[in-house]
C-alpha atoms as a PDB file:
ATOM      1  CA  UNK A   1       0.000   0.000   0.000  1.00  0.00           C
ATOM      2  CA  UNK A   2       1.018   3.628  -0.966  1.00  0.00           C
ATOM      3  CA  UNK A   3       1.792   5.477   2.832  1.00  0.00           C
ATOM      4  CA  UNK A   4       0.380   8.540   2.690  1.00  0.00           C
ATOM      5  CA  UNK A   5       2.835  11.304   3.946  1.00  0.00           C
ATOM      6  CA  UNK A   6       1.773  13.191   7.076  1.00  0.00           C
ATOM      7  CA  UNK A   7       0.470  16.584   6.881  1.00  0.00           C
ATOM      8  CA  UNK A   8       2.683  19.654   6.711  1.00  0.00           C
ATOM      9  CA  UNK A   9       1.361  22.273   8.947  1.00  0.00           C
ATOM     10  CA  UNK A  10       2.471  25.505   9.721  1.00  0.00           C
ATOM     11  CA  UNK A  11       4.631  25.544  12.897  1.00  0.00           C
ATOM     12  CA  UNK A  12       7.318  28.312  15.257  1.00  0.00           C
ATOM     13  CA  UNK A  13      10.532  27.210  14.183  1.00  0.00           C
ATOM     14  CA  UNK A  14      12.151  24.482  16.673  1.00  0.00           C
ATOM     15  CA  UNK A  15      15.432  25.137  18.165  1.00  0.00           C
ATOM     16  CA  UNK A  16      18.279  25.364  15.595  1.00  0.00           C
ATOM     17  CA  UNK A  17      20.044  22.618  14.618  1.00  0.00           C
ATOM     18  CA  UNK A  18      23.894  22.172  14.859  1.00  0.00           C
ATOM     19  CA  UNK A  19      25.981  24.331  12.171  1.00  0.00           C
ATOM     20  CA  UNK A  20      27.115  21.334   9.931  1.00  0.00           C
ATOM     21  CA  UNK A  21      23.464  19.886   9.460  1.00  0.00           C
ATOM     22  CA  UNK A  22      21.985  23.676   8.035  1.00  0.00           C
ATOM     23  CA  UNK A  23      21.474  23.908   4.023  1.00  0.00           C
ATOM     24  CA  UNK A  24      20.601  27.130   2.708  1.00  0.00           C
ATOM     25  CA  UNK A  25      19.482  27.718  -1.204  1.00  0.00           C
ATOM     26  CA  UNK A  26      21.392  30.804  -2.025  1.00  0.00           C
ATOM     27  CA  UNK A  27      19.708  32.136  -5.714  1.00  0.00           C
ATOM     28  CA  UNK A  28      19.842  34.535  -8.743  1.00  0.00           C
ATOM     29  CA  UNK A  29      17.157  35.330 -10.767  1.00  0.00           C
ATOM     30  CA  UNK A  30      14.153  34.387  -8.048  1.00  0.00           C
ATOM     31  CA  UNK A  31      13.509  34.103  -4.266  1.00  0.00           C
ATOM     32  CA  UNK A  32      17.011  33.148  -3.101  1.00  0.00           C
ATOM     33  CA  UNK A  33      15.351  32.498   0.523  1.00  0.00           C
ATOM     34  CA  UNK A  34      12.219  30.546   1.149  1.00  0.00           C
ATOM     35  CA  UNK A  35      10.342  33.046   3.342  1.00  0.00           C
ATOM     36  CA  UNK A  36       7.905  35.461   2.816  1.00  0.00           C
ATOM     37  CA  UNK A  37       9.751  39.069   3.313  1.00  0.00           C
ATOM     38  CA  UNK A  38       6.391  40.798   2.806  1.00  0.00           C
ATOM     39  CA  UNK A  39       4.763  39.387   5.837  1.00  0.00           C
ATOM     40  CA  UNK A  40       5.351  41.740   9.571  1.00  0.00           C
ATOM     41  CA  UNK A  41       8.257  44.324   9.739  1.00  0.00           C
ATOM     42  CA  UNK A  42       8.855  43.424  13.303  1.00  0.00           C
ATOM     43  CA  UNK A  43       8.705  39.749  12.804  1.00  0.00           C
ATOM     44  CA  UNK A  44      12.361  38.362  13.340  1.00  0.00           C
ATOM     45  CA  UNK A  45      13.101  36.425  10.500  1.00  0.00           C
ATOM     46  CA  UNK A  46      14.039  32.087  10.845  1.00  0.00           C
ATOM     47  CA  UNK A  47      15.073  31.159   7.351  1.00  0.00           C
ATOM     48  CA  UNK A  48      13.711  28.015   6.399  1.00  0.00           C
ATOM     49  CA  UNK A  49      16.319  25.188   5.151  1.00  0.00           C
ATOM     50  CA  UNK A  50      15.952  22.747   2.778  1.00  0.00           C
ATOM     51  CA  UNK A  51      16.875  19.769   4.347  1.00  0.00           C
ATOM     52  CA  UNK A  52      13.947  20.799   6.486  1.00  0.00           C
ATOM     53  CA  UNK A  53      10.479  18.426   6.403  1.00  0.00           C
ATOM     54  CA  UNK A  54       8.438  21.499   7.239  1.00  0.00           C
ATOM     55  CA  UNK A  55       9.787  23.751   5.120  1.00  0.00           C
ATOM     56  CA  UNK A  56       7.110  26.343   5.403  1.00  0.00           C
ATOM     57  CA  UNK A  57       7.080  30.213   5.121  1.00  0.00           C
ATOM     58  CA  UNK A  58       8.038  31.959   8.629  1.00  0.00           C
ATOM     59  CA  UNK A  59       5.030  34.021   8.052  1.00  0.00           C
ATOM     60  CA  UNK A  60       2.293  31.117   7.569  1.00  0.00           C
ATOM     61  CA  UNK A  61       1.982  31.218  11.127  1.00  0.00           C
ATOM     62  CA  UNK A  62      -1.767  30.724  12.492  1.00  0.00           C
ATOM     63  CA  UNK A  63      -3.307  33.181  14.730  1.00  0.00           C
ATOM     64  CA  UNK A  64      -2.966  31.794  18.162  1.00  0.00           C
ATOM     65  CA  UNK A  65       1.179  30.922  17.089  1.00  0.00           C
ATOM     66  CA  UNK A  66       1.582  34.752  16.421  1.00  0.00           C
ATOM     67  CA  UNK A  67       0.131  36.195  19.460  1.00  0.00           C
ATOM     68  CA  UNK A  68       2.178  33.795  21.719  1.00  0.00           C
ATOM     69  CA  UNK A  69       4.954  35.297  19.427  1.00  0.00           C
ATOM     70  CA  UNK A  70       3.936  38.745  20.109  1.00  0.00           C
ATOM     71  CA  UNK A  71       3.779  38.643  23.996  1.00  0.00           C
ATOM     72  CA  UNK A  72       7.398  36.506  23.763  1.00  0.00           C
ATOM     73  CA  UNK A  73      10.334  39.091  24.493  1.00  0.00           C
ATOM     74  CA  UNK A  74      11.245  41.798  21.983  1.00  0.00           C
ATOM     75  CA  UNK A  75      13.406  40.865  19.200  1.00  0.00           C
ATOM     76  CA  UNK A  76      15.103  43.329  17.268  1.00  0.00           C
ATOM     77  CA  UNK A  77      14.697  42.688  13.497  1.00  0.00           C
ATOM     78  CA  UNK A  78      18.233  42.210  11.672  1.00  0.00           C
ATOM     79  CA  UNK A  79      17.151  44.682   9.178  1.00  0.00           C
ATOM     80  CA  UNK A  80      16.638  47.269  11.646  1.00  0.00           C
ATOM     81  CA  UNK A  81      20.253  46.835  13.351  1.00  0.00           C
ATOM     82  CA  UNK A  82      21.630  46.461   9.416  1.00  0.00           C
ATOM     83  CA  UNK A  83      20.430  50.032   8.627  1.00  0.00           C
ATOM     84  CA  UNK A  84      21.988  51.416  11.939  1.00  0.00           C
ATOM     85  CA  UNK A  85      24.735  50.320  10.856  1.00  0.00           C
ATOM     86  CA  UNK A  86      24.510  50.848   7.465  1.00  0.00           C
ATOM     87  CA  UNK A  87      24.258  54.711   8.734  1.00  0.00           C
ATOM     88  CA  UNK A  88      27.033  54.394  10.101  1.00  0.00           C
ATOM     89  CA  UNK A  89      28.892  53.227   7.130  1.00  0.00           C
ATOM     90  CA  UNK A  90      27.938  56.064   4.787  1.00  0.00           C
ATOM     91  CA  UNK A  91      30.884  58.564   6.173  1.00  0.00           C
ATOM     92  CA  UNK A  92      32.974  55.917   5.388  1.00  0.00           C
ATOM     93  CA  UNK A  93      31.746  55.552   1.752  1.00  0.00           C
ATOM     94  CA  UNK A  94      31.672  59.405   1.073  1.00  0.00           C
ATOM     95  CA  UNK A  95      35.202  59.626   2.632  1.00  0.00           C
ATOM     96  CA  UNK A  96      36.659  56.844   0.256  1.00  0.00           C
ATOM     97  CA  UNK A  97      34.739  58.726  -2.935  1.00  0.00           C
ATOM     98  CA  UNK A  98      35.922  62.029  -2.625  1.00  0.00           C
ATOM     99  CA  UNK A  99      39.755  60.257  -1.510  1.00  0.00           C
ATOM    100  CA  UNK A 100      39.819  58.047  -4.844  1.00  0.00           C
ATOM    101  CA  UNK A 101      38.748  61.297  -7.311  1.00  0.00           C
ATOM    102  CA  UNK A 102      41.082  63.294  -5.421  1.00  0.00           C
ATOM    103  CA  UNK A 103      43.928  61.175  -6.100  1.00  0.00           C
ATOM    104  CA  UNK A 104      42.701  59.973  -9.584  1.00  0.00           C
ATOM    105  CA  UNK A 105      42.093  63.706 -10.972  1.00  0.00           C
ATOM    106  CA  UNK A 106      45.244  64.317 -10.135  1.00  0.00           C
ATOM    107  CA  UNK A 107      46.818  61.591 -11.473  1.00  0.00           C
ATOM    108  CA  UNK A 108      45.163  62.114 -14.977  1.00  0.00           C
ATOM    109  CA  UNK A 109      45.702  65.997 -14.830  1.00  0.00           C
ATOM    110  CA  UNK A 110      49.174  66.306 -13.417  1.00  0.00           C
ATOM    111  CA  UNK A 111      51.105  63.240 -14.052  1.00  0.00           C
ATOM    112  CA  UNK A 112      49.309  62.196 -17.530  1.00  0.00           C
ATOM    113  CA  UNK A 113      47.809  59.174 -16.450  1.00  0.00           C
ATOM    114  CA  UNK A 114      45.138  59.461 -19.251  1.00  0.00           C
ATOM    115  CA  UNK A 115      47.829  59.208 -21.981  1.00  0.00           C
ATOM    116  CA  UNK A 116      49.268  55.717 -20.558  1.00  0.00           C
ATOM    117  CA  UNK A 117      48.279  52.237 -22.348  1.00  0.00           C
ATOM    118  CA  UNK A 118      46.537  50.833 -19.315  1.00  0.00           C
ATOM    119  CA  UNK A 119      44.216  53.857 -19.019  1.00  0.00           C
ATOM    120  CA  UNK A 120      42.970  53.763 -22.897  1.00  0.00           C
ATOM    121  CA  UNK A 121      42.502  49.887 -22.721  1.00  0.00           C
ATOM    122  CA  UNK A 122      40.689  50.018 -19.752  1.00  0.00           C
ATOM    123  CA  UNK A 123      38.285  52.646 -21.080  1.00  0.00           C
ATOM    124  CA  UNK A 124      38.389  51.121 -24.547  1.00  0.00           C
ATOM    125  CA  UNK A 125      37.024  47.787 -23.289  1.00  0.00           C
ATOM    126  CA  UNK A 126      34.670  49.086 -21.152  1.00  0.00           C
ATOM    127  CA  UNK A 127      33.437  50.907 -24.273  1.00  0.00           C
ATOM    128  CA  UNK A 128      33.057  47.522 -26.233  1.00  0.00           C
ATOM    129  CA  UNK A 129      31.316  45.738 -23.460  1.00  0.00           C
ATOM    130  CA  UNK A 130      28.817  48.497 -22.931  1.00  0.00           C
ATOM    131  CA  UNK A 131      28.100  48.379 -26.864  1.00  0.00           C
ATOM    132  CA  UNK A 132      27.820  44.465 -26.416  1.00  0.00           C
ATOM    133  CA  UNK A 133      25.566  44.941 -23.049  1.00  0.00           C
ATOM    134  CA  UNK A 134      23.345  47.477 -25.298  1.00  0.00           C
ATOM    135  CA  UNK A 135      23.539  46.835 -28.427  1.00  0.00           C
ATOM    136  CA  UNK A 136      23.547  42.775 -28.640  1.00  0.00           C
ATOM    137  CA  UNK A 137      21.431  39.501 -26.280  1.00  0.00           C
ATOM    138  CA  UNK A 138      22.906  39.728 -23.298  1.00  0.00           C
ATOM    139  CA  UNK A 139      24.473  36.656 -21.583  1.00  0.00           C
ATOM    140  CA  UNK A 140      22.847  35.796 -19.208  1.00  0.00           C
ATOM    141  CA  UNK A 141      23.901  32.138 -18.912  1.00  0.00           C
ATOM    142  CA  UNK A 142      27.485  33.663 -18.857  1.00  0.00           C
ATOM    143  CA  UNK A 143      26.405  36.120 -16.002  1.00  0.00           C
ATOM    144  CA  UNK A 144      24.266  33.369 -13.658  1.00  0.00           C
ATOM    145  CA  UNK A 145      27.294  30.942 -13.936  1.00  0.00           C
ATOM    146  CA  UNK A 146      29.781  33.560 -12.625  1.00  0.00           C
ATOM    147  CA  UNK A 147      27.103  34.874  -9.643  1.00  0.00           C
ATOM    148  CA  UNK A 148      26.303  31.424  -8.192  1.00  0.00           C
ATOM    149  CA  UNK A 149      30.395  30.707  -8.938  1.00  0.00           C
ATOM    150  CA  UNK A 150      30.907  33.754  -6.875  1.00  0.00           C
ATOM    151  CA  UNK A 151      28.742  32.537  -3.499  1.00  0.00           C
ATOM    152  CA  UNK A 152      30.411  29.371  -4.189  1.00  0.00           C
ATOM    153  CA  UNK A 153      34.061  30.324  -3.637  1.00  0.00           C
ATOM    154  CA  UNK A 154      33.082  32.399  -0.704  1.00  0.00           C
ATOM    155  CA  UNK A 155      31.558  29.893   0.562  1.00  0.00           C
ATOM    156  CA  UNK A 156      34.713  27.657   0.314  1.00  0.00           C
ATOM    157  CA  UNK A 157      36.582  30.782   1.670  1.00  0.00           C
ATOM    158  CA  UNK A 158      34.484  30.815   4.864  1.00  0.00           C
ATOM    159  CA  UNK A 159      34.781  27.289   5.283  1.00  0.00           C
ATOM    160  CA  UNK A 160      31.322  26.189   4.578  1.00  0.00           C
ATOM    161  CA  UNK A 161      30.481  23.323   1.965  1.00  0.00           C
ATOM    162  CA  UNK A 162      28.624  23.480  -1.468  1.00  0.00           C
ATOM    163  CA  UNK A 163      26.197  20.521  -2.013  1.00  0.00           C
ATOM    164  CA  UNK A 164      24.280  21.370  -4.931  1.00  0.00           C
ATOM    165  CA  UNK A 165      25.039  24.025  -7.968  1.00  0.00           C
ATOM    166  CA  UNK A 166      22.408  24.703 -10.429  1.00  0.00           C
ATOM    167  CA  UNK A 167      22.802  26.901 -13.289  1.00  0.00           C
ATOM    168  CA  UNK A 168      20.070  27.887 -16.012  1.00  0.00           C
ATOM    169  CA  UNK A 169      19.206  30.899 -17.930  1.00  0.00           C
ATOM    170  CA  UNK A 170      16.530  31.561 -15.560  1.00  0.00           C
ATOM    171  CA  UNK A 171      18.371  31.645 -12.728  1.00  0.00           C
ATOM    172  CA  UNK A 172      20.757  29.196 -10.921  1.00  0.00           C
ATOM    173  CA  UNK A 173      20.937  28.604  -6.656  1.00  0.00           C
ATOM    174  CA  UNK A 174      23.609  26.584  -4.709  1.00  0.00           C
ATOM    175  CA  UNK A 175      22.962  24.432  -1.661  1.00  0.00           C
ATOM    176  CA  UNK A 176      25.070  25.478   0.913  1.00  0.00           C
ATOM    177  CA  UNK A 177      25.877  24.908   5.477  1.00  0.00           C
ATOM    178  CA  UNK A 178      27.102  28.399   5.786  1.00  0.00           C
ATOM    179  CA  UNK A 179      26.023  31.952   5.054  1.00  0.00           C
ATOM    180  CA  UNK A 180      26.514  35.455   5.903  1.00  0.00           C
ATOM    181  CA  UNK A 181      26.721  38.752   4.597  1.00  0.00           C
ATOM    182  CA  UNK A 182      29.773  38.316   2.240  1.00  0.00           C
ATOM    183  CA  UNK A 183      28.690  35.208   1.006  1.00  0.00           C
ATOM    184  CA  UNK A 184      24.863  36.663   0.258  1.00  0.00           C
ATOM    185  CA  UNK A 185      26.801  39.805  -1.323  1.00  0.00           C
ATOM    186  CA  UNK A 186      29.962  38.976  -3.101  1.00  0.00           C
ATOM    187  CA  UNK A 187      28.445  38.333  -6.427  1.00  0.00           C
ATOM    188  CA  UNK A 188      27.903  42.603  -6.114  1.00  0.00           C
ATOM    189  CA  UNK A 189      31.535  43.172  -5.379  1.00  0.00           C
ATOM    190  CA  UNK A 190      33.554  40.492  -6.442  1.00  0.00           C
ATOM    191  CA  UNK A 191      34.088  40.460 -10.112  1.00  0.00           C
ATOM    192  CA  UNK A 192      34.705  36.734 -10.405  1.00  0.00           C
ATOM    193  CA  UNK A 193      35.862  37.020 -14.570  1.00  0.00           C
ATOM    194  CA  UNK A 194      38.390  39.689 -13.689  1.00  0.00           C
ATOM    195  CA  UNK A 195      40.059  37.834 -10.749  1.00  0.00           C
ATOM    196  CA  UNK A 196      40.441  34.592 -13.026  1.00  0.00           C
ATOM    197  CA  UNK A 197      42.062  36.656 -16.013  1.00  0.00           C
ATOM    198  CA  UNK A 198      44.451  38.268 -12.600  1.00  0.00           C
ATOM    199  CA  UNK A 199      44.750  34.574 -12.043  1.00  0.00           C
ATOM    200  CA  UNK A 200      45.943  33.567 -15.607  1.00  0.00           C
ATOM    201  CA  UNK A 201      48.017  36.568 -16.033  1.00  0.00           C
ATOM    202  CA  UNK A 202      50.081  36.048 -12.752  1.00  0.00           C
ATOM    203  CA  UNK A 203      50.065  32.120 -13.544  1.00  0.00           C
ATOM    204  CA  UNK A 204      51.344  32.899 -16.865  1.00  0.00           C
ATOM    205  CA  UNK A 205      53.846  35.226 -15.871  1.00  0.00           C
ATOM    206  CA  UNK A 206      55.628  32.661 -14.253  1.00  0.00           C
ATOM    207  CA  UNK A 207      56.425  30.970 -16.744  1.00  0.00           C
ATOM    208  CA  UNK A 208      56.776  33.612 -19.757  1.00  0.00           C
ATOM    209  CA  UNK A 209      57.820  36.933 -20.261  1.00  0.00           C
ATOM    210  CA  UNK A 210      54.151  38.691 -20.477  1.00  0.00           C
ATOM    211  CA  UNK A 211      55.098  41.886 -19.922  1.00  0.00           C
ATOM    212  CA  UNK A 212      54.330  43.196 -23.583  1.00  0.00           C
ATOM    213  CA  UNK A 213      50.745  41.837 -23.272  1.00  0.00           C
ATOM    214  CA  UNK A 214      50.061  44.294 -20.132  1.00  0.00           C
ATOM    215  CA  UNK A 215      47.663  46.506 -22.506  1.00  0.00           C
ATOM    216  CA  UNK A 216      45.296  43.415 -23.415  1.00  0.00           C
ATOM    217  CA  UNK A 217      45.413  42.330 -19.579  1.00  0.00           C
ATOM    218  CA  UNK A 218      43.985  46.100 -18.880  1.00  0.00           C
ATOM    219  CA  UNK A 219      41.581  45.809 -22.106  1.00  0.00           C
ATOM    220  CA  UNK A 220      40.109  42.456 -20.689  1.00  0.00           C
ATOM    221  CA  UNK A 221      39.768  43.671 -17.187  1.00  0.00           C
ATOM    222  CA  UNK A 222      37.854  46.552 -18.542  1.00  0.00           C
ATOM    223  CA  UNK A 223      35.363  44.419 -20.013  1.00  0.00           C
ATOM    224  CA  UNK A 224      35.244  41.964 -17.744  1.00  0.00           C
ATOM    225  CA  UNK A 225      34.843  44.529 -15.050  1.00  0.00           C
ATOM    226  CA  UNK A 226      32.041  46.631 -17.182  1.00  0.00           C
ATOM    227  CA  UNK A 227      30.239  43.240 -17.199  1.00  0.00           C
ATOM    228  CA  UNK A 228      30.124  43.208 -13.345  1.00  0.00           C
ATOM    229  CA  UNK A 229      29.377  46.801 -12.803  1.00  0.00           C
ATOM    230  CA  UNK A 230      26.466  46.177 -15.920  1.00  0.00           C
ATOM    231  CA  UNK A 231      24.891  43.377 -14.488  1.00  0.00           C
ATOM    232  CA  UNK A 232      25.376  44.581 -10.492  1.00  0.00           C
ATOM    233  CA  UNK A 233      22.840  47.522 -11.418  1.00  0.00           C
ATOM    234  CA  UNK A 234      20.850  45.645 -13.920  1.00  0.00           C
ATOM    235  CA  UNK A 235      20.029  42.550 -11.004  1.00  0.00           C
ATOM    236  CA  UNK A 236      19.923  45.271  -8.115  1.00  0.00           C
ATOM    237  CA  UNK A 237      16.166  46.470  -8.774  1.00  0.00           C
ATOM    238  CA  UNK A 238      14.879  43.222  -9.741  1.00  0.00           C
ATOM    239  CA  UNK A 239      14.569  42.588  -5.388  1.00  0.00           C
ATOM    240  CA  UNK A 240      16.966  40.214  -5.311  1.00  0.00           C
ATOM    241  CA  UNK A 241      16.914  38.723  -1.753  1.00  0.00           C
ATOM    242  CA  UNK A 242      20.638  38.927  -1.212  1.00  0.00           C
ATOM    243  CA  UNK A 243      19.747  42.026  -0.861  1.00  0.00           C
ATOM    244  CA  UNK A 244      16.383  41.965   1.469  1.00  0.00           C
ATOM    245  CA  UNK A 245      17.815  39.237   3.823  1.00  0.00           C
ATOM    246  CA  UNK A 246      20.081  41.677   5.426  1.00  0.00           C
ATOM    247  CA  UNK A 247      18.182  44.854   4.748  1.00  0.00           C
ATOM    248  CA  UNK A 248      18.444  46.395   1.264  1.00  0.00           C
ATOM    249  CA  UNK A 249      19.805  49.747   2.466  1.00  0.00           C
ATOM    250  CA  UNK A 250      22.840  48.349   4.480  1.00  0.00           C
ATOM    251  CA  UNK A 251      23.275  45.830   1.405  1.00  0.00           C
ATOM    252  CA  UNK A 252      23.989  48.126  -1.060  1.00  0.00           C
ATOM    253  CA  UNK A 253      26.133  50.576   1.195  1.00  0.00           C
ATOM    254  CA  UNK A 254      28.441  47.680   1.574  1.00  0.00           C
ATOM    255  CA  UNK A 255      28.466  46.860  -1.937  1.00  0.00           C
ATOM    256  CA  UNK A 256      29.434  50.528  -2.899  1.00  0.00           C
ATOM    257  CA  UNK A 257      32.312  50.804  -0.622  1.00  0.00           C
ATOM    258  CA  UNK A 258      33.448  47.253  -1.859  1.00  0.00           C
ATOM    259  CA  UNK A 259      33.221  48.285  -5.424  1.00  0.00           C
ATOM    260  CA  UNK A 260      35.192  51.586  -4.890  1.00  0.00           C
ATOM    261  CA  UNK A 261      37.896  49.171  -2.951  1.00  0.00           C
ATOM    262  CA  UNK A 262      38.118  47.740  -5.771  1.00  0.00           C
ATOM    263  CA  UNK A 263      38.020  49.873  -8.482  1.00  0.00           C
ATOM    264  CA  UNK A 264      41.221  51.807  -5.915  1.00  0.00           C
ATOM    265  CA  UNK A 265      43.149  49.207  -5.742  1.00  0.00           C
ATOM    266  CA  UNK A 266      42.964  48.566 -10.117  1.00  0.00           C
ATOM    267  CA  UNK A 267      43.854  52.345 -10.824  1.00  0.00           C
ATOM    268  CA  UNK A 268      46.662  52.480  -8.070  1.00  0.00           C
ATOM    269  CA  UNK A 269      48.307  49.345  -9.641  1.00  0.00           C
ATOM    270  CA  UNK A 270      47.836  51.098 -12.891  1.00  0.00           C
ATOM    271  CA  UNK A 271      48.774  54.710 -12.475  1.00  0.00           C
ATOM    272  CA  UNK A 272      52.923  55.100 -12.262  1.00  0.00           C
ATOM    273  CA  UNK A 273      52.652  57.608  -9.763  1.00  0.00           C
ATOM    274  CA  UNK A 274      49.888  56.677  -7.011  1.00  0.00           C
ATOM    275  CA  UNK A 275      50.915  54.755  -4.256  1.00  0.00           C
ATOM    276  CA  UNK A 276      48.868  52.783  -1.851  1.00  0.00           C
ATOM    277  CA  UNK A 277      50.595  54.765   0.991  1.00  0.00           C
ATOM    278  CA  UNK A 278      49.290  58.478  -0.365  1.00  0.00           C
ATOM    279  CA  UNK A 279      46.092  56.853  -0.595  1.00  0.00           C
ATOM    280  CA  UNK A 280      45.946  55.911   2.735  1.00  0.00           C
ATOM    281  CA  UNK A 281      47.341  59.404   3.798  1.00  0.00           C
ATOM    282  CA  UNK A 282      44.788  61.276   1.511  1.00  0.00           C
ATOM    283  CA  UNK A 283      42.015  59.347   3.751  1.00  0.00           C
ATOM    284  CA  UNK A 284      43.625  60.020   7.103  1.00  0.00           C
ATOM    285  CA  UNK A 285      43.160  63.699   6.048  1.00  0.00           C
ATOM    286  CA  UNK A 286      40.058  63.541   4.777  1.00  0.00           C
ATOM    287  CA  UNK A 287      38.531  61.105   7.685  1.00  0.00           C
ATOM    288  CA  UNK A 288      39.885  64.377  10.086  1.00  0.00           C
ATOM    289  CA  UNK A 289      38.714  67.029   7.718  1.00  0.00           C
ATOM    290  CA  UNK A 290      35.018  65.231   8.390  1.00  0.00           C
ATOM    291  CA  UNK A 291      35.443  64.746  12.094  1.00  0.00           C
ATOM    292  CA  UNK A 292      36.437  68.445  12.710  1.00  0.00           C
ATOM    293  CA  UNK A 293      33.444  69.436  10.597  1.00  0.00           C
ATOM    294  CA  UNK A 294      31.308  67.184  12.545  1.00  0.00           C
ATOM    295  CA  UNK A 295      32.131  68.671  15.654  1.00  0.00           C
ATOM    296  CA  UNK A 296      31.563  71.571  14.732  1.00  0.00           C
ATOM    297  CA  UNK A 297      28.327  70.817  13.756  1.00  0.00           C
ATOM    298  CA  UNK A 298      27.812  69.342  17.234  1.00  0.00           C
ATOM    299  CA  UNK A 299      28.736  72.258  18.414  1.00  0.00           C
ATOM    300  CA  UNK A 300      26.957  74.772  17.274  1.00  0.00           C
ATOM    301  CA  UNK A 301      23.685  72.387  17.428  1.00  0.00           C
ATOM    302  CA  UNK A 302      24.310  72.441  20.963  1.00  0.00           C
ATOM    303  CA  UNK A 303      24.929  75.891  20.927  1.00  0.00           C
ATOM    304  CA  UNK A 304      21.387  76.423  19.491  1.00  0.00           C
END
């Protein structure tokens, strides 16, 4: 006889289960996390797992669950804390900005850093990948492999294990035991195409002399880095929940100052005068020029 499987009904989630037993679906192109982010503001969020037999939505609580809920201590919501400190993370971001076009404008105005190779086939293949991005079907395929390839390798890189890996032009998801904010974000900040031509490059290097191919390394890493930078702002309003899960504010701060990291530490390697030391200097001034301007502020709010 057939055994009929018991019903599923909706339940508080149990206590959590040891780290190594967890699987979480991280995805691209759909609901990377089976919960339903629409349901309660002030609801603390229990992400369901999939190696879990009642893998229901946190919010298909019944009545009586949620009121024995709401008279349980007060939980702060993660999103809540995220935006705090998302907040906080803003000085930080404008700091960095006006510190990398500070020592970039001067680069490119006083030491001719726009008439070097590395800066024209930089540009240039960012050019050609926006005309591809614009102008032709975009790759999609290409792009899904590379953002569940990304959550992958931080995943490896924060210990954690990768179980399943699904890739389609509708969207992909890995099955993963760990997760956190790096892992849910990297595919926004780490350009996985341009670290693997790095890769090559330095691999190669050992073995040849590649120095007079320096100017295609630069053109590929302009396209290659285009096609994050595309793709990072065509995914971002589509409410991808790497985003929502920690708070779509505080997400994309982080992402920012990640991507401006980034995007430093290409143009310092490339410029022949900027040094990662005058960087760091140029920010040390500029982090006081804010705090004495904050204070000041304080100051004469108190004042008033």
């Amino acid at each position: 006889m057939k055994k009929t499987p018991p019903p599923r009904h909706p339940r508080l989630p149990g206590p959590p289960r040891p780290r190594g037993d967890r699987k979480r679906k991280l995805r691209v192109g759909s609901a990377a996390y089976p919960y339903d982010p629409s349901y309660g503001r002030g609801n603390p969020v229990y992400p369901a797992y999939e190696d879990d037999p009642y893998n229901d939505f946190p919010g298909d609580f019944i009545d009586e669950q949620w009121e024995e809920r709401r008279r349980g201590p007060l939980v702060i919501p993660r999103w809540w804390l995220n935006t705090v400190v998302g907040l906080f993370l803003l000085p930080i971001a404008g700091i960095w900005t006006k510190t990398f076009f500070h020592i970039f404008s001067h680069e490119t105005i006083h030491n001719s850093f726009w008439a070097t190779e590395e800066f024209w086939f930089f540009f240039l293949g960012i050019a050609l990948w926006l005309i591809t991005f614009f102008g032709l079907p975009r790759p999609l395929l290409i792009y899904v492999f590379g953002h569940e390839l990304t959550h992958a390798v931080w995943v490896w890189l924060m210990g954690g294990r990768v179980s399943e890996f699904k890739v389609a032009r509708e969207g992909g998801h890995i099955m993963t035991n760990r997760h956190n904010v790096l892992i849910s974000l990297a595919p926004y900040f780490y350009p996985i195409y341009s670290v693997a031509i790095i890769i090559l490059y330095g691999v190669a290097a050992l073995f040849w002399d590649v120095a007079p191919y320096t100017r295609w390394l630069f053109l590929a890493l302009g396209i290659t880095w285009a096609f994050h930078i595309t793709f990072t702002f065509w995914m971002i309003p589509k409410g991808q929940s790497d985003l929502t899960y920690h708070g779509t504010f505080y997400s994309l701060v982080v992402i920012y100052i990640m991507n401006i990291a980034l995007l430093t530490g290409l143009g310092l390697v490339a410029a022949p005068h900027a040094t990662f030391l005058g960087f760091a200097r140029e920010f040390l001034h500029n982090t006081s020029d804010f705090s004495g301007w904050l204070a000041a502020l304080a100051r004469h709010l108190l004042a008033s």
